[in-house]
N, C-alpha and C. Protein backbone atom coordinates (compact mmCIF):
# COMPACT_ATOMS: atom_id res chain seq x y z
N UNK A 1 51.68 36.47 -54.77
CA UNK A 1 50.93 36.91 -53.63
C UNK A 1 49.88 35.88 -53.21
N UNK A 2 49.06 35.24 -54.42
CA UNK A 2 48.82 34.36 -53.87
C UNK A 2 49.07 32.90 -53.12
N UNK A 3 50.02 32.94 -53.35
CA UNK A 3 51.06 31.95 -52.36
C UNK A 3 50.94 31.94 -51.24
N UNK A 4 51.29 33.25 -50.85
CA UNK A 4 51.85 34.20 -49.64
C UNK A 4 50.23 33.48 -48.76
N UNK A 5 49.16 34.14 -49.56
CA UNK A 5 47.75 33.97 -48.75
C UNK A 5 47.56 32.51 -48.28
N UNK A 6 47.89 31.23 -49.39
CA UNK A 6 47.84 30.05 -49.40
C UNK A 6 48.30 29.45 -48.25
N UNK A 7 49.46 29.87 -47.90
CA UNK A 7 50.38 29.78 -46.90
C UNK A 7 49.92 30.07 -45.28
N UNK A 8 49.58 31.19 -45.67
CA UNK A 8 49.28 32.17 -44.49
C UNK A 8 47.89 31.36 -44.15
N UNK A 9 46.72 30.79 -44.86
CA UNK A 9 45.39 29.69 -44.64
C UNK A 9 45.97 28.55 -44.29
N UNK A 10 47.03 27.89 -44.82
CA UNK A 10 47.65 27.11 -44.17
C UNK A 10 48.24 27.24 -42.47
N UNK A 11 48.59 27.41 -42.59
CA UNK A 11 49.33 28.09 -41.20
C UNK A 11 48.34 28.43 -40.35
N UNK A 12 47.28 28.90 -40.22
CA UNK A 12 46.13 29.14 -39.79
C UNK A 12 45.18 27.91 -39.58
N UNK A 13 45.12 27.37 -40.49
CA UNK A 13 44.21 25.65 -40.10
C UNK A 13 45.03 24.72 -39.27
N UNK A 14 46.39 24.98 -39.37
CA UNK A 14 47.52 24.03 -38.55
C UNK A 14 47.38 24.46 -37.07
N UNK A 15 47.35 25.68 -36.96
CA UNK A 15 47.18 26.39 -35.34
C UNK A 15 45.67 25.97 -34.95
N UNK A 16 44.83 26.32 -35.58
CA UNK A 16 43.55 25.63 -35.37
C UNK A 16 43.33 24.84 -34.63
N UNK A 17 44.03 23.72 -35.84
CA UNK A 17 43.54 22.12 -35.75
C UNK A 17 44.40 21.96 -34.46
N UNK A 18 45.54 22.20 -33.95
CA UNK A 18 46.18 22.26 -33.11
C UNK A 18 45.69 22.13 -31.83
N UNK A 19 44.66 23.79 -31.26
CA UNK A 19 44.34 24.73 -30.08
C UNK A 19 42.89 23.21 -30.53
N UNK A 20 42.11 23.00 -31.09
CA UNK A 20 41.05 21.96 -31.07
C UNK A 20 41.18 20.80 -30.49
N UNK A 21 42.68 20.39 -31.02
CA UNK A 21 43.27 19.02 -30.84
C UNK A 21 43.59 19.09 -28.80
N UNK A 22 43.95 20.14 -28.74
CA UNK A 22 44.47 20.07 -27.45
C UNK A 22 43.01 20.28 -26.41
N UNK A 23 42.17 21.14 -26.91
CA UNK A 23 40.79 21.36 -26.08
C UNK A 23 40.27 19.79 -25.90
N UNK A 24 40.07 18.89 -27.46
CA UNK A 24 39.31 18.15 -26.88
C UNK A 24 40.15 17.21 -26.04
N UNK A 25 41.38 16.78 -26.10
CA UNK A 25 42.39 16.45 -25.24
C UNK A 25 42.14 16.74 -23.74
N UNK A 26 41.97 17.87 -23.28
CA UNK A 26 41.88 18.31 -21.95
C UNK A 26 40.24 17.80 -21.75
N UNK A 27 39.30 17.80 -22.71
CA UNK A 27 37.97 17.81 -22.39
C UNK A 27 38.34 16.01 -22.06
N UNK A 28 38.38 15.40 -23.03
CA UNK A 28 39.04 14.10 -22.71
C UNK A 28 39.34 13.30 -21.66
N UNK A 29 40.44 14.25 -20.86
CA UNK A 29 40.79 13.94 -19.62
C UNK A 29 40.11 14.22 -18.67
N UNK A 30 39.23 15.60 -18.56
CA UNK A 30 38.36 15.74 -17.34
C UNK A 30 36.92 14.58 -17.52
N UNK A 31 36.56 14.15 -18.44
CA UNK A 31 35.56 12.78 -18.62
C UNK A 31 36.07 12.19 -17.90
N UNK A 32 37.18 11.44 -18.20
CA UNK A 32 38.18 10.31 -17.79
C UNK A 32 38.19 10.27 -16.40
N UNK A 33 38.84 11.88 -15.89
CA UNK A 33 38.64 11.95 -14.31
C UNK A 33 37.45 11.81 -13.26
N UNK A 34 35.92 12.36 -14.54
CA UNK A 34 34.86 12.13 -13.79
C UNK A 34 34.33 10.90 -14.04
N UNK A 35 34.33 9.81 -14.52
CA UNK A 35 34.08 8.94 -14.69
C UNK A 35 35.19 8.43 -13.85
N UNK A 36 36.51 8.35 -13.67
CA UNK A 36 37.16 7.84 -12.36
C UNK A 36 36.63 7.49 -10.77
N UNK A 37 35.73 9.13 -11.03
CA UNK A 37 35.22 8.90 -9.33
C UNK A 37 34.17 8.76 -9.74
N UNK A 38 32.90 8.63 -10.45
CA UNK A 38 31.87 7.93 -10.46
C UNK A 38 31.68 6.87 -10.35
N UNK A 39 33.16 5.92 -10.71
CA UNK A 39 33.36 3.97 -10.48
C UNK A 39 33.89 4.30 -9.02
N UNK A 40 34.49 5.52 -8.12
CA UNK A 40 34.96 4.69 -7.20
C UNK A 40 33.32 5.08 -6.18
N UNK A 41 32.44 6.43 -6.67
CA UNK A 41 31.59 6.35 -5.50
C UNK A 41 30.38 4.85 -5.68
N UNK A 42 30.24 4.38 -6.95
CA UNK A 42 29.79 4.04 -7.23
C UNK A 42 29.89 2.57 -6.04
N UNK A 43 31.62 2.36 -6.40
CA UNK A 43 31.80 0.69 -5.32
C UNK A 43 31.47 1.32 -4.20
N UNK A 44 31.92 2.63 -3.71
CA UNK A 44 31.43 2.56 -2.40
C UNK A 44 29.87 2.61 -1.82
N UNK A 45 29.11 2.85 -2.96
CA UNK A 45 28.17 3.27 -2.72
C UNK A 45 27.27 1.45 -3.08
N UNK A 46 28.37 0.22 -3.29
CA UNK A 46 27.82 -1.16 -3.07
C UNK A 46 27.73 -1.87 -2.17
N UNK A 47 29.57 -1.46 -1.48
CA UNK A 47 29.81 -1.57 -0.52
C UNK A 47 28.73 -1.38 0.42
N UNK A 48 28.25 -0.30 0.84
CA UNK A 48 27.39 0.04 1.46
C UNK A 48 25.76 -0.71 1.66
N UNK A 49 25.74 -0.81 0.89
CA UNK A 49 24.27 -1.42 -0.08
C UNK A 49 24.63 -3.06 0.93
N UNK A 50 25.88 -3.56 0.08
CA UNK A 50 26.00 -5.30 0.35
C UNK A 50 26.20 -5.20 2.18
N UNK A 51 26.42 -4.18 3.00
CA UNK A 51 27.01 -4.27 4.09
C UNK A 51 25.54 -4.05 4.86
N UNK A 52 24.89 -2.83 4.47
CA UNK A 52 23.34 -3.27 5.01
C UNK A 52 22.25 -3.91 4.93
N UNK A 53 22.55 -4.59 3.33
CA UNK A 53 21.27 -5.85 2.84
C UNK A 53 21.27 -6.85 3.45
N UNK A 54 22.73 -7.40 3.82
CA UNK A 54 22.83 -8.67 4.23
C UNK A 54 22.24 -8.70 5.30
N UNK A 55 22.09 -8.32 6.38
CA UNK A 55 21.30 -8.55 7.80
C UNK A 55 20.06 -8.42 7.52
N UNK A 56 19.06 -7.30 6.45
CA UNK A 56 18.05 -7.35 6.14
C UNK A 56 17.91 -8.43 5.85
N UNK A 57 18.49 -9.11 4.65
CA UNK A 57 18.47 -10.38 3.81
C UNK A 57 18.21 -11.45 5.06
N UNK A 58 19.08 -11.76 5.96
CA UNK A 58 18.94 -12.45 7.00
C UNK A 58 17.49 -12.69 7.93
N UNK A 59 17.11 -11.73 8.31
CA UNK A 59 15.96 -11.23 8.87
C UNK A 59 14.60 -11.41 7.88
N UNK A 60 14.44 -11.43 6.29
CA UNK A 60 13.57 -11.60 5.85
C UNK A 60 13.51 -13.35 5.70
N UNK A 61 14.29 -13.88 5.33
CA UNK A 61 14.80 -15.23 5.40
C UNK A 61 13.81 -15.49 6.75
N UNK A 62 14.29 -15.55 8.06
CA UNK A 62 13.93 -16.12 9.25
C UNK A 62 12.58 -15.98 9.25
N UNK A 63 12.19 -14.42 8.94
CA UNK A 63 10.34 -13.98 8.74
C UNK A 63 9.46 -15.14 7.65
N UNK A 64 10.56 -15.38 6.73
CA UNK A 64 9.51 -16.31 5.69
C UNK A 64 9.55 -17.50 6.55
N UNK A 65 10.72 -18.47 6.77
CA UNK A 65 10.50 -19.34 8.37
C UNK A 65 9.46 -19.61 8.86
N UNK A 66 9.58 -18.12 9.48
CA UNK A 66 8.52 -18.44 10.46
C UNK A 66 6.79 -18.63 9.79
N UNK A 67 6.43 -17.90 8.88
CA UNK A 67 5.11 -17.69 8.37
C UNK A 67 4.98 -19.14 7.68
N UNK A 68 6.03 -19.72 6.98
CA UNK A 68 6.11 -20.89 5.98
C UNK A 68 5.76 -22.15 7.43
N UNK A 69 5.66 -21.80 8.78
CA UNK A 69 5.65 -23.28 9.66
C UNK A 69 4.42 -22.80 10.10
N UNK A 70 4.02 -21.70 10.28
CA UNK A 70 2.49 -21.05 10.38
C UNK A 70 1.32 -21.68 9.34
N UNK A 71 1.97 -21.62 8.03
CA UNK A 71 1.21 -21.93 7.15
C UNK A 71 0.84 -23.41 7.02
N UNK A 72 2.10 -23.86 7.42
CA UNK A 72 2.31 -25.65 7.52
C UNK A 72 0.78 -25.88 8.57
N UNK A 73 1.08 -25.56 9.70
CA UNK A 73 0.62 -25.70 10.96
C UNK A 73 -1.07 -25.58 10.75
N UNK A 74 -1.25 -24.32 9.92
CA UNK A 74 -2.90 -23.89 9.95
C UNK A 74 -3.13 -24.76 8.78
N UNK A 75 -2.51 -25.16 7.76
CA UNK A 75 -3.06 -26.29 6.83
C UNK A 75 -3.40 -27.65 7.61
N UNK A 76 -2.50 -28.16 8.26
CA UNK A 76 -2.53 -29.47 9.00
C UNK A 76 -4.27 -29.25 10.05
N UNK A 77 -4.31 -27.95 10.17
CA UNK A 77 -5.58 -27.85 11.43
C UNK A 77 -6.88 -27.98 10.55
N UNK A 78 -6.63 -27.54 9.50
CA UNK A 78 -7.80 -27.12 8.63
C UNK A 78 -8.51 -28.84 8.32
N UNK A 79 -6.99 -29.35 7.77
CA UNK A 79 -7.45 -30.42 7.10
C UNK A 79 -8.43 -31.78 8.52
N UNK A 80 -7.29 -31.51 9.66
CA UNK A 80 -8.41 -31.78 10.47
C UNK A 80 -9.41 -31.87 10.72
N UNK A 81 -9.45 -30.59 10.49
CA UNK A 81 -11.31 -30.33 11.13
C UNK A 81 -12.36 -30.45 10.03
N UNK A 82 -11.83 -31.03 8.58
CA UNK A 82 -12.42 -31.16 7.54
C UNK A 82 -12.48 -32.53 7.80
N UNK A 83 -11.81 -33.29 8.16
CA UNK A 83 -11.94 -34.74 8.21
C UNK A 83 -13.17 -35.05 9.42
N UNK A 84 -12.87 -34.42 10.65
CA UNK A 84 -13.79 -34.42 11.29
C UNK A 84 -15.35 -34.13 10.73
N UNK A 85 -15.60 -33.31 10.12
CA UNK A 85 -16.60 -32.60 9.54
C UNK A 85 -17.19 -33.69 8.50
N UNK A 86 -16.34 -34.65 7.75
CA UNK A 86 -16.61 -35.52 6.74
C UNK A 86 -16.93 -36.60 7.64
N UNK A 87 -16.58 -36.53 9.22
CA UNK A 87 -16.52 -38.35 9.42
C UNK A 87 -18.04 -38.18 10.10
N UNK A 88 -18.44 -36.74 10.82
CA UNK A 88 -19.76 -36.31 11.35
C UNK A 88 -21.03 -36.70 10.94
N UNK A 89 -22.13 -36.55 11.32
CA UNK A 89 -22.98 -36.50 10.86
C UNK A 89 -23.52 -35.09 10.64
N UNK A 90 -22.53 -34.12 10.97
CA UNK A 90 -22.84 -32.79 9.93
C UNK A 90 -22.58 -32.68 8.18
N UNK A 91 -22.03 -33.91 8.14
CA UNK A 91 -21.77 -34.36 6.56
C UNK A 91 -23.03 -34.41 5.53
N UNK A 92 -24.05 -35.30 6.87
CA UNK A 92 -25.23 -35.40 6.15
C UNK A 92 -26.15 -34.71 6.04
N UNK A 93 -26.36 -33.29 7.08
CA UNK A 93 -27.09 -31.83 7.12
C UNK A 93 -26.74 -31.23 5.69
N UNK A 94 -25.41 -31.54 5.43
CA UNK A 94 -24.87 -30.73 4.61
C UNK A 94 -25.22 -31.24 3.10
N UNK A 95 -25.27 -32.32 2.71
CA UNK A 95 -26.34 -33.04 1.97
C UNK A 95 -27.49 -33.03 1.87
N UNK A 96 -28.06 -32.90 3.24
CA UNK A 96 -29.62 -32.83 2.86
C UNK A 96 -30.34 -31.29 2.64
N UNK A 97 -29.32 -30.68 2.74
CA UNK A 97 -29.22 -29.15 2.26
C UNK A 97 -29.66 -29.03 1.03
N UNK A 98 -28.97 -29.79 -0.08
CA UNK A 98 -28.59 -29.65 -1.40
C UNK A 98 -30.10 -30.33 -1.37
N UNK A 99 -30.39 -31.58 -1.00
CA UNK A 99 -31.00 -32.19 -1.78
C UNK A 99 -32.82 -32.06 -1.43
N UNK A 100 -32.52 -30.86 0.18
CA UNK A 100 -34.54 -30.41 0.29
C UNK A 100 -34.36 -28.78 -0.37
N UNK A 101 -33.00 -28.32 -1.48
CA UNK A 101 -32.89 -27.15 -1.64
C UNK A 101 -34.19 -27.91 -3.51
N UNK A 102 -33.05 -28.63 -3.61
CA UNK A 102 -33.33 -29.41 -5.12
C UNK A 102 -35.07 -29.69 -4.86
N UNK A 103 -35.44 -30.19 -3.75
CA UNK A 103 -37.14 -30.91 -3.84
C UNK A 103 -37.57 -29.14 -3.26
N UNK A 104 -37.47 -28.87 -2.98
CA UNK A 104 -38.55 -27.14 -3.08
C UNK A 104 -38.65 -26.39 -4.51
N UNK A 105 -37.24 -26.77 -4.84
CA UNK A 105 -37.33 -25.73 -6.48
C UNK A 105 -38.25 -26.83 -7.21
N UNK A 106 -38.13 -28.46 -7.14
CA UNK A 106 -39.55 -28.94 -7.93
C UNK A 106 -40.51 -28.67 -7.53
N UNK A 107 -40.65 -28.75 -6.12
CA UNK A 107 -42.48 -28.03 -5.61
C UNK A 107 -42.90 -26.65 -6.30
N UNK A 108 -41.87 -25.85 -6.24
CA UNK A 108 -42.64 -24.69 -6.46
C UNK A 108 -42.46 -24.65 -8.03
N UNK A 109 -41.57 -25.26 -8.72
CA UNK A 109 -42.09 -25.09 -10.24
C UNK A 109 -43.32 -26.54 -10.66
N UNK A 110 -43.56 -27.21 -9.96
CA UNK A 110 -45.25 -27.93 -9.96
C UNK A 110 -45.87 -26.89 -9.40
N UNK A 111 -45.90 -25.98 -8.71
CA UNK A 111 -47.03 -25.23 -8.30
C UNK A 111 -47.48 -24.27 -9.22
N UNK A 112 -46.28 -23.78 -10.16
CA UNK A 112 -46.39 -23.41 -11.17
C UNK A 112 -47.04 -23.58 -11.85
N UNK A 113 -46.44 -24.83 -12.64
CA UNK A 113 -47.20 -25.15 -13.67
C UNK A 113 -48.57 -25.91 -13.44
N UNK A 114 -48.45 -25.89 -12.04
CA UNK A 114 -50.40 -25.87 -12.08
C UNK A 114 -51.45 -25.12 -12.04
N UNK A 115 -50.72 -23.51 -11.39
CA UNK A 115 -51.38 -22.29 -11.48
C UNK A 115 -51.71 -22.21 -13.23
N UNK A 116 -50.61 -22.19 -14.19
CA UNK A 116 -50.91 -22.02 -15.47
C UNK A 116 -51.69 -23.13 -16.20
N UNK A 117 -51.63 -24.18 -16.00
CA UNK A 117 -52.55 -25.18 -16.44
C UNK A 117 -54.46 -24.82 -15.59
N UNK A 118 -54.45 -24.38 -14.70
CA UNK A 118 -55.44 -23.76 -13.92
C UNK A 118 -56.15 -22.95 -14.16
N UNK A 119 -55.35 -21.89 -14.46
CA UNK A 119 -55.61 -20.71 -15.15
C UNK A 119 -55.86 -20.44 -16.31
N UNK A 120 -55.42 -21.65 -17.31
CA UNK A 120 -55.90 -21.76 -19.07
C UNK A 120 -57.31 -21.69 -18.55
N UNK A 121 -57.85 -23.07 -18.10
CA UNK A 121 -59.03 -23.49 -17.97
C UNK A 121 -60.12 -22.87 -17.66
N UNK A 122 -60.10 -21.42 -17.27
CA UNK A 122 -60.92 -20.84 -16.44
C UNK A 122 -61.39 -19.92 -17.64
């Protein structure tokens, strides 16, 4: 009899393994199928992408162009008017800036230190 049972657990894990074998089989194939059309929306969905970037692409291209001869253009003006400015005699305002900024900060630290030498004394 116990045979009979042995048999009968046998026979039972074989149908099993079977109805399992075939589920994940079918599960298998419906992956397979959705992953089929996820590569094809996927190209179409590059397609798409490469068919409207490119004219963007085009158009940003020409925009840098243009700003990159802008930039050329306002450098070349700048440097101009810096040369001008150096060949001027606003060159030398601009110097004597620095250098009656430099003789006031000595005046007023001599005035200083004569108030305190002044002021010991008293």
């Amino acid at each position: 009899m116990e045979t009979a049972y042995l048999y009968q657990s046998l026979t039972f894990l074989a149908y099993a393994s079977g109805v399992i074998i075939i589920l994940v089989g079918i599960m298998l194939i419906k992956v397979l199928f959705d992953l089929s059309k996820l590569t094809k929306n996927l190209n179409e969905t590059t397609d798409i992408i490469k068919v409207e970037l490119t004219p963007t692409l085009k158009n940003v291209n020409k925009s840098v162009e243009i700003l990159s001869g802008i930039v050329i253009k306002t450098d070349a003006g700048i440097n101009k008017v810096k040369d001008f400015i150096a060949k001027s005699p606003l060159s030398i305002l601009g110097k004597m800036t620095s250098v009656t900024g430099s003789l006031a900060k000595g005046i007023f630290s001599g005035f200083c230190a004569a108030s305190k030498i002044f002021g010991k004394n008293k």
